[in-house]
PDB file of N, CA and C in Angstrom:
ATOM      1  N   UNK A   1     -63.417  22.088   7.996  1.00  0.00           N
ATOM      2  CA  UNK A   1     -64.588  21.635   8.693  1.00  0.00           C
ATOM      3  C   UNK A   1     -64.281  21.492  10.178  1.00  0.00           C
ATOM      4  N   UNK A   2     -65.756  21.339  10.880  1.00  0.00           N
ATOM      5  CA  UNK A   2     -65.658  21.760  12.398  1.00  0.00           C
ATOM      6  C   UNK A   2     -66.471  20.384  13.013  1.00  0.00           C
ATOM      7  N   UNK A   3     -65.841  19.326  13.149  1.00  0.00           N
ATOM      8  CA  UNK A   3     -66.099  18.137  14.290  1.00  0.00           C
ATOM      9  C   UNK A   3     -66.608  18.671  15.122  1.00  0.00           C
ATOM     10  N   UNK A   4     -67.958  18.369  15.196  1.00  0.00           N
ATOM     11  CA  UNK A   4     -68.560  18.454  16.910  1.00  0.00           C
ATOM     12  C   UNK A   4     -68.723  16.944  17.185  1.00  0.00           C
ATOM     13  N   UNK A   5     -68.614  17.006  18.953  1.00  0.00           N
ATOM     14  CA  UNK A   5     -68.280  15.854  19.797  1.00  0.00           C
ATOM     15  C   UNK A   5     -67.944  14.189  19.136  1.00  0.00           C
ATOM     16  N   UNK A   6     -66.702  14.338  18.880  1.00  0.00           N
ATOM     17  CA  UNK A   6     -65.525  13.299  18.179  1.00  0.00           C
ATOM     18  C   UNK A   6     -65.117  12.258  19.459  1.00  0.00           C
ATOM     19  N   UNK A   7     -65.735  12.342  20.083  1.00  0.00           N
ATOM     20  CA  UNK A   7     -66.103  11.472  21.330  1.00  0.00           C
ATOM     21  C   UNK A   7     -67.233  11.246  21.624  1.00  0.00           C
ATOM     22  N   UNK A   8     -67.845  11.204  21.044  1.00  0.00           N
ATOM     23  CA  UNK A   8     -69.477  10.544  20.657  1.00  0.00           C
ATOM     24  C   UNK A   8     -70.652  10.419  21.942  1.00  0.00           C
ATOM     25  N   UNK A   9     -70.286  11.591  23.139  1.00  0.00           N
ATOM     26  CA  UNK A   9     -70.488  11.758  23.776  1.00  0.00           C
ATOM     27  C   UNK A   9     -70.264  11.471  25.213  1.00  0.00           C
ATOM     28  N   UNK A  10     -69.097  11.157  24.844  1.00  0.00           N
ATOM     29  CA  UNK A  10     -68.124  10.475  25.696  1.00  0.00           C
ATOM     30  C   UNK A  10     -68.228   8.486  25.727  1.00  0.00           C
ATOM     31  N   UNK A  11     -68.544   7.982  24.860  1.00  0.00           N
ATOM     32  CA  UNK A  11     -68.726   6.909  24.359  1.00  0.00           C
ATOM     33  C   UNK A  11     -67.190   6.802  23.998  1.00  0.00           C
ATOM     34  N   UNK A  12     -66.748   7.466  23.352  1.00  0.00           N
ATOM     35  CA  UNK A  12     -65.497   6.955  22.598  1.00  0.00           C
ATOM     36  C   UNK A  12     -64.336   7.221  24.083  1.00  0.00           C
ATOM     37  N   UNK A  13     -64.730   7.285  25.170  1.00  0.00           N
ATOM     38  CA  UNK A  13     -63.504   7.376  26.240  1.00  0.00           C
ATOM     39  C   UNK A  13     -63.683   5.881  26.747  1.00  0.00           C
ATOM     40  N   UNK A  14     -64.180   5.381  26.610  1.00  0.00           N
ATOM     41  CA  UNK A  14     -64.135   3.956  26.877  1.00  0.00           C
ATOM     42  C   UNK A  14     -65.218   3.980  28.668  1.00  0.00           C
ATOM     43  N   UNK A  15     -65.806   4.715  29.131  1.00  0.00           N
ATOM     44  CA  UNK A  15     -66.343   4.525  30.374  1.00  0.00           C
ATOM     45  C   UNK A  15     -67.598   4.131  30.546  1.00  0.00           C
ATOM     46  N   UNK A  16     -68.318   3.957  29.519  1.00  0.00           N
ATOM     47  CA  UNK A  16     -69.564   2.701  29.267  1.00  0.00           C
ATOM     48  C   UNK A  16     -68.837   1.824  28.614  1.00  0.00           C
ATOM     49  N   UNK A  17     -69.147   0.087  29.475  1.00  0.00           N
ATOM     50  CA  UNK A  17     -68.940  -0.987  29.296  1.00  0.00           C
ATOM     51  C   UNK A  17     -70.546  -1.852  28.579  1.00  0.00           C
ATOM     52  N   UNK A  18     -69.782  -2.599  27.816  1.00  0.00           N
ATOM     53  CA  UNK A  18     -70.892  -3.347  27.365  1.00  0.00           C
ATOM     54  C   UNK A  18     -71.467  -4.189  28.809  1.00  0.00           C
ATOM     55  N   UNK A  19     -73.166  -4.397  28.860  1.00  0.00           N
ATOM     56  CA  UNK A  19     -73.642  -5.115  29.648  1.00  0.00           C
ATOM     57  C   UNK A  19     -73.541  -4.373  31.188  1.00  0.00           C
ATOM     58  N   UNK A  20     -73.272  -3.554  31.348  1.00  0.00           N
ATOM     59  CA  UNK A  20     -72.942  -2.446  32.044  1.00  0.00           C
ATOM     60  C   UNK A  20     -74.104  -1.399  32.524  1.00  0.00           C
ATOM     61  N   UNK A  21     -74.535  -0.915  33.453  1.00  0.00           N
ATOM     62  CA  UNK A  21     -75.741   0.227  33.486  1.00  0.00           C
ATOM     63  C   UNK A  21     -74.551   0.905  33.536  1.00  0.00           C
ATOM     64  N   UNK A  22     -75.047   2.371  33.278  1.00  0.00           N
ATOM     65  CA  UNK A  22     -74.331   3.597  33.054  1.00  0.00           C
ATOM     66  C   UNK A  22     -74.050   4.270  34.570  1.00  0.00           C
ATOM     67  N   UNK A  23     -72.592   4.531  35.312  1.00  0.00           N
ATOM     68  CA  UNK A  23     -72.838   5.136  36.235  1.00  0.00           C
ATOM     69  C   UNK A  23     -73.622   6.110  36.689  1.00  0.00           C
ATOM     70  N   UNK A  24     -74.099   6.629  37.814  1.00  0.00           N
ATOM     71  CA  UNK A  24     -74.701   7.734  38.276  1.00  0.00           C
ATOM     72  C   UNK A  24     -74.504   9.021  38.198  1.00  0.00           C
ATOM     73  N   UNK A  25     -75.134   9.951  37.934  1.00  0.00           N
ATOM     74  CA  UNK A  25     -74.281  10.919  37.599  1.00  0.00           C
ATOM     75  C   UNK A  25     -73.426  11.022  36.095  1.00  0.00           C
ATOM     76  N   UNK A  26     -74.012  10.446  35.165  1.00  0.00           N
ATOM     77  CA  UNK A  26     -72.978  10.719  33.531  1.00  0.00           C
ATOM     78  C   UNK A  26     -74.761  10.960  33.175  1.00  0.00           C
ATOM     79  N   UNK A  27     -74.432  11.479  31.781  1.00  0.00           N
ATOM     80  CA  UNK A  27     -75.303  11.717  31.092  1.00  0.00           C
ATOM     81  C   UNK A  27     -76.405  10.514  30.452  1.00  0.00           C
ATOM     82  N   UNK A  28     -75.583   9.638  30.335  1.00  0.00           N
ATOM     83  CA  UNK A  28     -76.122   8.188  29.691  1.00  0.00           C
ATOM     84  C   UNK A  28     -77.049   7.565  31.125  1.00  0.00           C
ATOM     85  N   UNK A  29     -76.707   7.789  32.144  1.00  0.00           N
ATOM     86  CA  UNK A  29     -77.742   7.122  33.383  1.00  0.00           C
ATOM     87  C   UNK A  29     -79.103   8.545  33.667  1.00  0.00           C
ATOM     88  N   UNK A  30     -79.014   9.196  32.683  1.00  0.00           N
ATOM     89  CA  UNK A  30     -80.026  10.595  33.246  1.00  0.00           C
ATOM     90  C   UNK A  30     -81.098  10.551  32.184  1.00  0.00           C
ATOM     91  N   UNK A  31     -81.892   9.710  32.546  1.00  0.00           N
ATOM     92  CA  UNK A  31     -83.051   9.550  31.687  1.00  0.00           C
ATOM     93  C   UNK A  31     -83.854  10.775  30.400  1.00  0.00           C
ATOM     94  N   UNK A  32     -83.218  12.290  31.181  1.00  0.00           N
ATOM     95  CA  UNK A  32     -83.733  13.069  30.461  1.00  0.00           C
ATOM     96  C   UNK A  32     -82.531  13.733  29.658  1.00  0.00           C
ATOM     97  N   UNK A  33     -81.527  13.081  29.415  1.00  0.00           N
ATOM     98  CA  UNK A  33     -80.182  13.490  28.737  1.00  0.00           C
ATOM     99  C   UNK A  33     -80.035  12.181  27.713  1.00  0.00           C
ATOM    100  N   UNK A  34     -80.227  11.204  28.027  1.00  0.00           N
ATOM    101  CA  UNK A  34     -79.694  10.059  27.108  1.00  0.00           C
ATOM    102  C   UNK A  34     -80.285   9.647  25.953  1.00  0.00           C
ATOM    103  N   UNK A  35     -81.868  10.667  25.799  1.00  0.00           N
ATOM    104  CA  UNK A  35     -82.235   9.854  24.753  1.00  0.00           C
ATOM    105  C   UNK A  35     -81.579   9.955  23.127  1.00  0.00           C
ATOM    106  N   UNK A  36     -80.595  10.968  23.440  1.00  0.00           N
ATOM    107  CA  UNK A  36     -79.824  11.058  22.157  1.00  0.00           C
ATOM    108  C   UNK A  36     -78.752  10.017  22.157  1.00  0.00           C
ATOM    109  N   UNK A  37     -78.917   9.315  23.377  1.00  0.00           N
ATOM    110  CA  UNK A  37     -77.662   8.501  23.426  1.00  0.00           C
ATOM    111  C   UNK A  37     -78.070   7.260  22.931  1.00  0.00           C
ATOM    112  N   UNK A  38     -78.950   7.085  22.992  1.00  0.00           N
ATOM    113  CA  UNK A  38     -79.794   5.499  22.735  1.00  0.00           C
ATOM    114  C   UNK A  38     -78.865   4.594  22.045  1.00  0.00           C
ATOM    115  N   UNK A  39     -78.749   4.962  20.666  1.00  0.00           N
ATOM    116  CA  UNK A  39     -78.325   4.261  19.845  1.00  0.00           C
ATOM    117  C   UNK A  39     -76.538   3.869  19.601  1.00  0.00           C
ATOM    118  N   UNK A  40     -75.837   4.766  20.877  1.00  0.00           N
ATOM    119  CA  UNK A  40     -74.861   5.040  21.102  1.00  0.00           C
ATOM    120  C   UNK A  40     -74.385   3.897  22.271  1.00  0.00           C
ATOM    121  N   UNK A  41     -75.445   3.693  22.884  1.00  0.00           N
ATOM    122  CA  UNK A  41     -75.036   2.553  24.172  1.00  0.00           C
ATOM    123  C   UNK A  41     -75.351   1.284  23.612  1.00  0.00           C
ATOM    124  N   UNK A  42     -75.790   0.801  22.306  1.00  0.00           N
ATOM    125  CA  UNK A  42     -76.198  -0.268  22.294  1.00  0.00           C
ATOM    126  C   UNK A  42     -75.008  -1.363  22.479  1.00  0.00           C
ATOM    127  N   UNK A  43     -75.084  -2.351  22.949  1.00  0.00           N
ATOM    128  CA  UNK A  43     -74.342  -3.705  23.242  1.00  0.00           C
ATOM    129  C   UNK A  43     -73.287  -3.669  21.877  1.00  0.00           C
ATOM    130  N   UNK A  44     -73.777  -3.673  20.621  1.00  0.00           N
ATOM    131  CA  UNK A  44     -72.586  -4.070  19.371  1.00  0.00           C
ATOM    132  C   UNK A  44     -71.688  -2.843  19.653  1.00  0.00           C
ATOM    133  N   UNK A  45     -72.379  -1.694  19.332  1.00  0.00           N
ATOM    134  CA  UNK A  45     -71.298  -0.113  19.757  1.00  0.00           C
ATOM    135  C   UNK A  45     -70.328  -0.526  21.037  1.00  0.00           C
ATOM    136  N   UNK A  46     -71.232  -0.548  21.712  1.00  0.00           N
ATOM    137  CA  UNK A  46     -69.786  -0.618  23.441  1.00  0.00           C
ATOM    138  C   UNK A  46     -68.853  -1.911  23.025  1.00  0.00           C
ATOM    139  N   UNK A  47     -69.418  -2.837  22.395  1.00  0.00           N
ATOM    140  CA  UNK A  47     -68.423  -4.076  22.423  1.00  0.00           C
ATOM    141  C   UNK A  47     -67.310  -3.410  21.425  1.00  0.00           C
ATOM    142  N   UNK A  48     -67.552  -2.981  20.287  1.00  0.00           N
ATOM    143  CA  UNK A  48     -66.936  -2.263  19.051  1.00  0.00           C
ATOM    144  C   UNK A  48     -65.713  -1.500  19.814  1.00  0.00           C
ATOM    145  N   UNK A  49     -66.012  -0.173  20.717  1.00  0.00           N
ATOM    146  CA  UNK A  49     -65.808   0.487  21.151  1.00  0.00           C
ATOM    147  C   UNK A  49     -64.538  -0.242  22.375  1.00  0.00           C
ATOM    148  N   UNK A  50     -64.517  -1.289  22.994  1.00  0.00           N
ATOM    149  CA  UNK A  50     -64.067  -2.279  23.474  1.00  0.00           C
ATOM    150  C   UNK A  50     -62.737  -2.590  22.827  1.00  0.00           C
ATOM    151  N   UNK A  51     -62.858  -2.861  21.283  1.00  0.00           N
ATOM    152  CA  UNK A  51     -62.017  -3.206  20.592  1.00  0.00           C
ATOM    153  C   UNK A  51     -60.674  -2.099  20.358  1.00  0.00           C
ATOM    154  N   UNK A  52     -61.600  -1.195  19.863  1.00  0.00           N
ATOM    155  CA  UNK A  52     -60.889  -0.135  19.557  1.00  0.00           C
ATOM    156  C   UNK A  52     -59.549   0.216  21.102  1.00  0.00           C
ATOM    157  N   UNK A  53     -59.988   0.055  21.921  1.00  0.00           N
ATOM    158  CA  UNK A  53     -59.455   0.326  23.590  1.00  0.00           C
ATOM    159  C   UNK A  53     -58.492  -0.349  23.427  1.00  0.00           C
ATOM    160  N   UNK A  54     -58.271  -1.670  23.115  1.00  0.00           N
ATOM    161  CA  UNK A  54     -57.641  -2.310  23.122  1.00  0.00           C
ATOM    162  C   UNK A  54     -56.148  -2.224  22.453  1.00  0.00           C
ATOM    163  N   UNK A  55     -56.756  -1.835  21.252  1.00  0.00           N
ATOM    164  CA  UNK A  55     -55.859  -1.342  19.917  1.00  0.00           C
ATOM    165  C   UNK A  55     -54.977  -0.239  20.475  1.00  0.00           C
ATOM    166  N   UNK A  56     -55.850   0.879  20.870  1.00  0.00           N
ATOM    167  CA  UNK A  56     -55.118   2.249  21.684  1.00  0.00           C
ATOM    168  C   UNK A  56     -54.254   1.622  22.592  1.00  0.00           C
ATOM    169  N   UNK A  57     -54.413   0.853  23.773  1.00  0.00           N
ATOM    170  CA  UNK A  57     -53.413   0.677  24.583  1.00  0.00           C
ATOM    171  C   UNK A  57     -52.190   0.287  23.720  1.00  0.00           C
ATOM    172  N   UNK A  58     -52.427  -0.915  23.038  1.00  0.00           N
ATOM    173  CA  UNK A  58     -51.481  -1.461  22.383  1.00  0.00           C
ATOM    174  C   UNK A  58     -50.373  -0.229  21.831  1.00  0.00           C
ATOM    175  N   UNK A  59     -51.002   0.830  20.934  1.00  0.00           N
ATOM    176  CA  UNK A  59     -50.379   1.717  20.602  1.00  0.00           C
ATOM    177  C   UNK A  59     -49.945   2.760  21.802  1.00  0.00           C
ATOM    178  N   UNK A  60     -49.904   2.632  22.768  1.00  0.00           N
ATOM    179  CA  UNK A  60     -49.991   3.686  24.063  1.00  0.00           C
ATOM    180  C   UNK A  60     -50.271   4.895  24.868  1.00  0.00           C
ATOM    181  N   UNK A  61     -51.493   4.388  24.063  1.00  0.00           N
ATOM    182  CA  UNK A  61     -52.661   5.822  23.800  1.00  0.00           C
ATOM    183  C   UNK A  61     -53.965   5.564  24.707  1.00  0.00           C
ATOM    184  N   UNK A  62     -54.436   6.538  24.749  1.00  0.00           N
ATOM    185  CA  UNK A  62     -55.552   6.409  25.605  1.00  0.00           C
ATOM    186  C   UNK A  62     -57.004   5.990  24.400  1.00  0.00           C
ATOM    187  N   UNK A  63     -58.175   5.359  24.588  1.00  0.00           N
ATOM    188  CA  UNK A  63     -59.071   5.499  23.575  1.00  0.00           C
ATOM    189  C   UNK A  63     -59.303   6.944  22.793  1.00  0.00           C
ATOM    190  N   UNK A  64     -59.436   7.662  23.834  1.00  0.00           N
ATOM    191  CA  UNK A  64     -59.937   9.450  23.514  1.00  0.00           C
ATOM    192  C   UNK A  64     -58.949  10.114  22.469  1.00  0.00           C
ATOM    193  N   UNK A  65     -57.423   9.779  22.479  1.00  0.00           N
ATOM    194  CA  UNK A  65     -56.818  10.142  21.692  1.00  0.00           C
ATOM    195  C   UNK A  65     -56.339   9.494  20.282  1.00  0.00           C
ATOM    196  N   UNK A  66     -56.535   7.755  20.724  1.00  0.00           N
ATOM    197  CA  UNK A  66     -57.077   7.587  19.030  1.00  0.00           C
ATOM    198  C   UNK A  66     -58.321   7.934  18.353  1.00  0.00           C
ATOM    199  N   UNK A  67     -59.300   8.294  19.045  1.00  0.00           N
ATOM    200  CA  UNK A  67     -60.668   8.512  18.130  1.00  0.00           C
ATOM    201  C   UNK A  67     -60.214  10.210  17.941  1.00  0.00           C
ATOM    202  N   UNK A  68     -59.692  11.016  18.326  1.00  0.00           N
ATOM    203  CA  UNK A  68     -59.721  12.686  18.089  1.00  0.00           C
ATOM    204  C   UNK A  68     -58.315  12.339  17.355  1.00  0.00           C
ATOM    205  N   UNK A  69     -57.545  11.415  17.078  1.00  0.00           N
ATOM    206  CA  UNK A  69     -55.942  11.291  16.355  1.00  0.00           C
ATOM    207  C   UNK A  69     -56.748  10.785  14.708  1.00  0.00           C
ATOM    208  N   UNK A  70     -57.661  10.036  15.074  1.00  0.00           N
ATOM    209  CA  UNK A  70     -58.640   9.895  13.791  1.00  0.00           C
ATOM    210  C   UNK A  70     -59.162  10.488  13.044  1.00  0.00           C
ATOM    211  N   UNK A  71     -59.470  11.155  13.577  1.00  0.00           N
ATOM    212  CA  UNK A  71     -60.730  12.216  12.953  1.00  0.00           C
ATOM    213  C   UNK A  71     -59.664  13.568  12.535  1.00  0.00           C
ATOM    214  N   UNK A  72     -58.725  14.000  13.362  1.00  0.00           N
ATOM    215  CA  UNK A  72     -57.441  14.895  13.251  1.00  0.00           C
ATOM    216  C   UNK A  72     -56.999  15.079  11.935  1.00  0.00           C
ATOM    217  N   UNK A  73     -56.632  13.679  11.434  1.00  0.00           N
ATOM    218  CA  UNK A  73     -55.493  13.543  10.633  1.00  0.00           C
ATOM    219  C   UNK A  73     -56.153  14.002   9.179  1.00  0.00           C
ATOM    220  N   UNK A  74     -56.973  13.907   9.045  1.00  0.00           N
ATOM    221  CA  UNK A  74     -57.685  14.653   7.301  1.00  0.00           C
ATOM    222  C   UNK A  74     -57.359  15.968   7.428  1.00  0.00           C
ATOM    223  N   UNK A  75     -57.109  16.519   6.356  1.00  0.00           N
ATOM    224  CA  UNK A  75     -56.497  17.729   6.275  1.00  0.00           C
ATOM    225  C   UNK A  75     -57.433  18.997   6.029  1.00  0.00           C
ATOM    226  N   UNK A  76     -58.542  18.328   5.324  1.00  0.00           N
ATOM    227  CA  UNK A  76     -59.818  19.277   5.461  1.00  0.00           C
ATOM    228  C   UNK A  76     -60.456  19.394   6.939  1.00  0.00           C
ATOM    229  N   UNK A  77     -60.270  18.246   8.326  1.00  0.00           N
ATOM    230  CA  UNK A  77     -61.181  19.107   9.217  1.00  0.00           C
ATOM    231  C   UNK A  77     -60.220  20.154   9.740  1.00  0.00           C
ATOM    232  N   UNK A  78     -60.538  21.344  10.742  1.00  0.00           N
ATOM    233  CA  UNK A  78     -59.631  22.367  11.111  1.00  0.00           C
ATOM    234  C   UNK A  78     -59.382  22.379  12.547  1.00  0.00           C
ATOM    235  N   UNK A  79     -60.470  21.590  13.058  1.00  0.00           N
ATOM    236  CA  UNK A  79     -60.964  21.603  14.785  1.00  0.00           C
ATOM    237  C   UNK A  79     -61.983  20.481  15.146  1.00  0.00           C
ATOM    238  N   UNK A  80     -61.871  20.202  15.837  1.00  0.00           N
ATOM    239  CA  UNK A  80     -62.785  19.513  17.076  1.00  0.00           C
ATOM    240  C   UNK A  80     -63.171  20.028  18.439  1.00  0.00           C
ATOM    241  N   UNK A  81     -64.361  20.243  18.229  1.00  0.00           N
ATOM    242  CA  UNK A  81     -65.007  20.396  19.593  1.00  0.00           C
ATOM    243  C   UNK A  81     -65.417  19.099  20.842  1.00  0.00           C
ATOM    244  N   UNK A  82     -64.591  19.690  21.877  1.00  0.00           N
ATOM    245  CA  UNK A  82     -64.896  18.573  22.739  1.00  0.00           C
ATOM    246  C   UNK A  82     -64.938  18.957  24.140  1.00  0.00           C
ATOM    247  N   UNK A  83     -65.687  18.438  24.710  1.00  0.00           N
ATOM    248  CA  UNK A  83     -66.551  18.629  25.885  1.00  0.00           C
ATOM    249  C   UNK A  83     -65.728  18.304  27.104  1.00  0.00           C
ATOM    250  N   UNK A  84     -64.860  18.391  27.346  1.00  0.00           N
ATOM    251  CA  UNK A  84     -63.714  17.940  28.488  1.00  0.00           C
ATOM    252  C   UNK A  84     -64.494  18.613  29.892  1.00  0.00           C
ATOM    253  N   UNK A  85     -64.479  17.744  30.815  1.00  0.00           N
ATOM    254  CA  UNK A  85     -65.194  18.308  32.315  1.00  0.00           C
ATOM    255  C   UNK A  85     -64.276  18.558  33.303  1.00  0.00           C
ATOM    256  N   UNK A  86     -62.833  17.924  33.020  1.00  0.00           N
ATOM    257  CA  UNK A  86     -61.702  17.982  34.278  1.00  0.00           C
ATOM    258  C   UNK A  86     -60.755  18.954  32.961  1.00  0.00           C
ATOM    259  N   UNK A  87     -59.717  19.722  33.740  1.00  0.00           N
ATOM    260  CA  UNK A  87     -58.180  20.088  33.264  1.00  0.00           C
ATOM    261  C   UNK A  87     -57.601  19.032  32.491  1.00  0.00           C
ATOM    262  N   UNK A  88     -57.523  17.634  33.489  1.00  0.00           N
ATOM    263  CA  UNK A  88     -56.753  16.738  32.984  1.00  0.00           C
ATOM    264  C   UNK A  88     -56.755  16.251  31.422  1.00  0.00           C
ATOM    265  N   UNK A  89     -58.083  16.361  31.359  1.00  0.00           N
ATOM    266  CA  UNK A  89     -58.864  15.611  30.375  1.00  0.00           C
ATOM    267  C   UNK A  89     -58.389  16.543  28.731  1.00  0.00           C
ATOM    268  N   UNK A  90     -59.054  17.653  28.822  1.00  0.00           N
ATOM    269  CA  UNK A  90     -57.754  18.918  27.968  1.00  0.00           C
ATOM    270  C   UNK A  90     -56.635  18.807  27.912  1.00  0.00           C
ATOM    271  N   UNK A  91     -55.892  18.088  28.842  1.00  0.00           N
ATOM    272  CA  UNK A  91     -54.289  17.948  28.306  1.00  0.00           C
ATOM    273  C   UNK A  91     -54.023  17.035  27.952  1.00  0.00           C
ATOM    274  N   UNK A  92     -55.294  15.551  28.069  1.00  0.00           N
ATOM    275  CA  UNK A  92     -54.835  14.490  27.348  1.00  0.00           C
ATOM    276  C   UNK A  92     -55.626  14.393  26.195  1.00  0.00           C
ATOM    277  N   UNK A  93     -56.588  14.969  25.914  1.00  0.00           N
ATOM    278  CA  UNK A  93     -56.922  14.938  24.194  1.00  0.00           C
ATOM    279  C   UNK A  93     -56.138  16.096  23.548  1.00  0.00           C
ATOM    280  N   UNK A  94     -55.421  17.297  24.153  1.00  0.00           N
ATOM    281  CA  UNK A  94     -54.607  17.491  23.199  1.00  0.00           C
ATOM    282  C   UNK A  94     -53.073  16.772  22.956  1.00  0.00           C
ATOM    283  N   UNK A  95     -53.013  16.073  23.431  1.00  0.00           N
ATOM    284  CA  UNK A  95     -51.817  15.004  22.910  1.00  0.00           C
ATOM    285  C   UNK A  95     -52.343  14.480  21.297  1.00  0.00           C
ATOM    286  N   UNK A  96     -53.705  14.463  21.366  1.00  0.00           N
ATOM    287  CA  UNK A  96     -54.113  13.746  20.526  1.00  0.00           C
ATOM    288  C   UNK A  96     -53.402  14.191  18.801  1.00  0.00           C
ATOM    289  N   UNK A  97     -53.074  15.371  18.784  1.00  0.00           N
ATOM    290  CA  UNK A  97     -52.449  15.755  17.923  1.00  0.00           C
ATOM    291  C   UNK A  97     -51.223  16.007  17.657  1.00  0.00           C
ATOM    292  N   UNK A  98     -50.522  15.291  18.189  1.00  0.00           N
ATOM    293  CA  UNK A  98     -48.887  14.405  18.155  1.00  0.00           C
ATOM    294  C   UNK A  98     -48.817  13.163  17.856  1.00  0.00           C
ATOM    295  N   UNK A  99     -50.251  12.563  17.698  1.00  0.00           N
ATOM    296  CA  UNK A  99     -50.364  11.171  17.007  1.00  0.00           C
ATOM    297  C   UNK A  99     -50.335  10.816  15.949  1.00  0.00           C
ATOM    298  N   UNK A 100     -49.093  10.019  14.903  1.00  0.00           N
ATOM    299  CA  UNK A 100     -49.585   9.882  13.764  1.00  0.00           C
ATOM    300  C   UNK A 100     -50.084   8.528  13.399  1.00  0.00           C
ATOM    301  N   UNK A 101     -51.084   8.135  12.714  1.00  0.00           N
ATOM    302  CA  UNK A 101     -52.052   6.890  12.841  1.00  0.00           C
ATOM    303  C   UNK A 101     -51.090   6.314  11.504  1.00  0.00           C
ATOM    304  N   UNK A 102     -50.642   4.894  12.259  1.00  0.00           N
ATOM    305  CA  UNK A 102     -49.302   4.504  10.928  1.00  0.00           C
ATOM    306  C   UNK A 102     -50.993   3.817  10.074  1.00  0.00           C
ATOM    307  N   UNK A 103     -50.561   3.481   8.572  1.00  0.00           N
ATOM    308  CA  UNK A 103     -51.134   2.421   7.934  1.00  0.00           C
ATOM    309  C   UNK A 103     -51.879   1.455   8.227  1.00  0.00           C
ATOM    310  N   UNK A 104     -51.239   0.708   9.298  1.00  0.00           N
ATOM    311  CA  UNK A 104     -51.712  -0.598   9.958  1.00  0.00           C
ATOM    312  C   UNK A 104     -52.723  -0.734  10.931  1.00  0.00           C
ATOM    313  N   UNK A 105     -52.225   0.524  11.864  1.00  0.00           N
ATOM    314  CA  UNK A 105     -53.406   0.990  12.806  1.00  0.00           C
ATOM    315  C   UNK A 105     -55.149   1.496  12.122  1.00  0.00           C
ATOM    316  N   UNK A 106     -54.694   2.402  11.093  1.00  0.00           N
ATOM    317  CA  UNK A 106     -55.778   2.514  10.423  1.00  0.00           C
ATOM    318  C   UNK A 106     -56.577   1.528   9.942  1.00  0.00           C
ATOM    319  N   UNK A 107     -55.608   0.259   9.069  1.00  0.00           N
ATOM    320  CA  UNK A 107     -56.379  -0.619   8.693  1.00  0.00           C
ATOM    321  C   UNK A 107     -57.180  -1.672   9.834  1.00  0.00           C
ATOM    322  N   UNK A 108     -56.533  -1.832  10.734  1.00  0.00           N
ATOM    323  CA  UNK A 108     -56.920  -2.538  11.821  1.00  0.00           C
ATOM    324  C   UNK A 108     -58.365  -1.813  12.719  1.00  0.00           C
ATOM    325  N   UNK A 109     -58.246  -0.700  12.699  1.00  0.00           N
ATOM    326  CA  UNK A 109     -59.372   0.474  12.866  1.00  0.00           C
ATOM    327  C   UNK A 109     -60.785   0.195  12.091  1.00  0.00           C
ATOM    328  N   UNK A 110     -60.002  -0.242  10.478  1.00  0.00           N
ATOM    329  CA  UNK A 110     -61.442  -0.701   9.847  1.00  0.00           C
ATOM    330  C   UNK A 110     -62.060  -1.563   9.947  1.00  0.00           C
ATOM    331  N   UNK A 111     -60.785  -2.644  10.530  1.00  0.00           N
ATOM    332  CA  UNK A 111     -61.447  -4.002  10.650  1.00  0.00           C
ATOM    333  C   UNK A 111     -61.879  -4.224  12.046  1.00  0.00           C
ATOM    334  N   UNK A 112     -61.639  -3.522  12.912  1.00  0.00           N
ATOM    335  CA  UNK A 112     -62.693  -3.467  13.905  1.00  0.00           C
ATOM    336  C   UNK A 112     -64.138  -2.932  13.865  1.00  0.00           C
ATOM    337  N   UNK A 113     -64.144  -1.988  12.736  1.00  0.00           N
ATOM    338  CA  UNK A 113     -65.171  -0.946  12.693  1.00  0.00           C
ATOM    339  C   UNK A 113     -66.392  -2.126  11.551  1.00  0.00           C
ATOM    340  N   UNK A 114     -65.458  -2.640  11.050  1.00  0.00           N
ATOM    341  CA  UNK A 114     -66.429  -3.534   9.797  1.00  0.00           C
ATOM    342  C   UNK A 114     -67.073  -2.521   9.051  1.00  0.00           C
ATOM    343  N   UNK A 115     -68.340  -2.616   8.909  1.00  0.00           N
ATOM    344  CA  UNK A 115     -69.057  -2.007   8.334  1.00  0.00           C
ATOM    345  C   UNK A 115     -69.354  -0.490   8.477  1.00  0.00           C
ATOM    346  N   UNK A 116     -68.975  -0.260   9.540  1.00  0.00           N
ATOM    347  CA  UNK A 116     -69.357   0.999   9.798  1.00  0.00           C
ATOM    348  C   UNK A 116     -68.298   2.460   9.508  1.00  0.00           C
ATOM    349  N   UNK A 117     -67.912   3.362  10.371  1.00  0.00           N
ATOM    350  CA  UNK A 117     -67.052   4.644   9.628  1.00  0.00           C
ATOM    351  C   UNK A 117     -66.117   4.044   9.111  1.00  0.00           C
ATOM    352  N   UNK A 118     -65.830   4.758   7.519  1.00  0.00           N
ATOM    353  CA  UNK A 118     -64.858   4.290   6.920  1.00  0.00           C
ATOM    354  C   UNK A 118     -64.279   5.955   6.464  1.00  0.00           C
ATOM    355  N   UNK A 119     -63.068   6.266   6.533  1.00  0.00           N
ATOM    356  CA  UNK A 119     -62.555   8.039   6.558  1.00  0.00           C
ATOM    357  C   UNK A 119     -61.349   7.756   6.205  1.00  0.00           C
ATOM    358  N   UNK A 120     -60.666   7.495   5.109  1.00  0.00           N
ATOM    359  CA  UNK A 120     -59.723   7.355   4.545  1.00  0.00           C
ATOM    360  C   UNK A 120     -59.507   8.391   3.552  1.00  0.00           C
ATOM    361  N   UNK A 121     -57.776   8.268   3.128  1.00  0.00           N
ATOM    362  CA  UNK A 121     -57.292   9.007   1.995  1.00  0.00           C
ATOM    363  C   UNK A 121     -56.991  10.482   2.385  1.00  0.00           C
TER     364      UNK A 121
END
């Protein structure tokens, strides 16, 4: 299987803050681009999303490469498509696949996530 945008539209890079307007110039501040984003900026998501950041540093990762080190590690997907706008940005989500997500991280992943994606086994 073929992941399209495993960065949730750039939500999962950590650059919308909760309580936050969306800078100028991103897709999320462009009234005629965001309405797919709606449900993506809400306050619980960015705070969620917050958490997760946190976790990544801890592990010494960037957000972008635990959410594509996530989604990676199942053996049925084959690829991810992702929308990178700089060089830089391509050489740091492909790190993402030198990551291996121990046990703990995962579980801690869920318990940030609560209720929501659960992608195990």
């Amino acid at each position: 299987q073929v992941v399209f945008s495993p960065l949730s539209q750039g939500i999962l890079t950590g650059k919308y803050k909760p309580g936050q307007q969306p800078e100028q110039g991103t897709r999320a501040a462009d009234p005629q681009s965001n309405t797919f984003m709606h449900n993506l900026m809400q306050e619980k998501t960015l705070t969620t999303v917050q958490h997760l950041q946190t976790l990544a540093q801890q592990g010494g990762y960037s957000l972008a490469q635990l959410a594509l080190a996530w989604v990676l590690r199942k053996p049925i997907i084959s690829a991810a498509i992702i929308g990178a706008t700089r060089p830089q940005q391509v050489e740091e989500n492909a790190k993402a696949s030198e990551i291996t997500l121990t046990d703990d991280v995962l579980e801690r992943i869920d318990k940030i996530l609560g209720d929501g994606v659960k992608y195990h086994q």
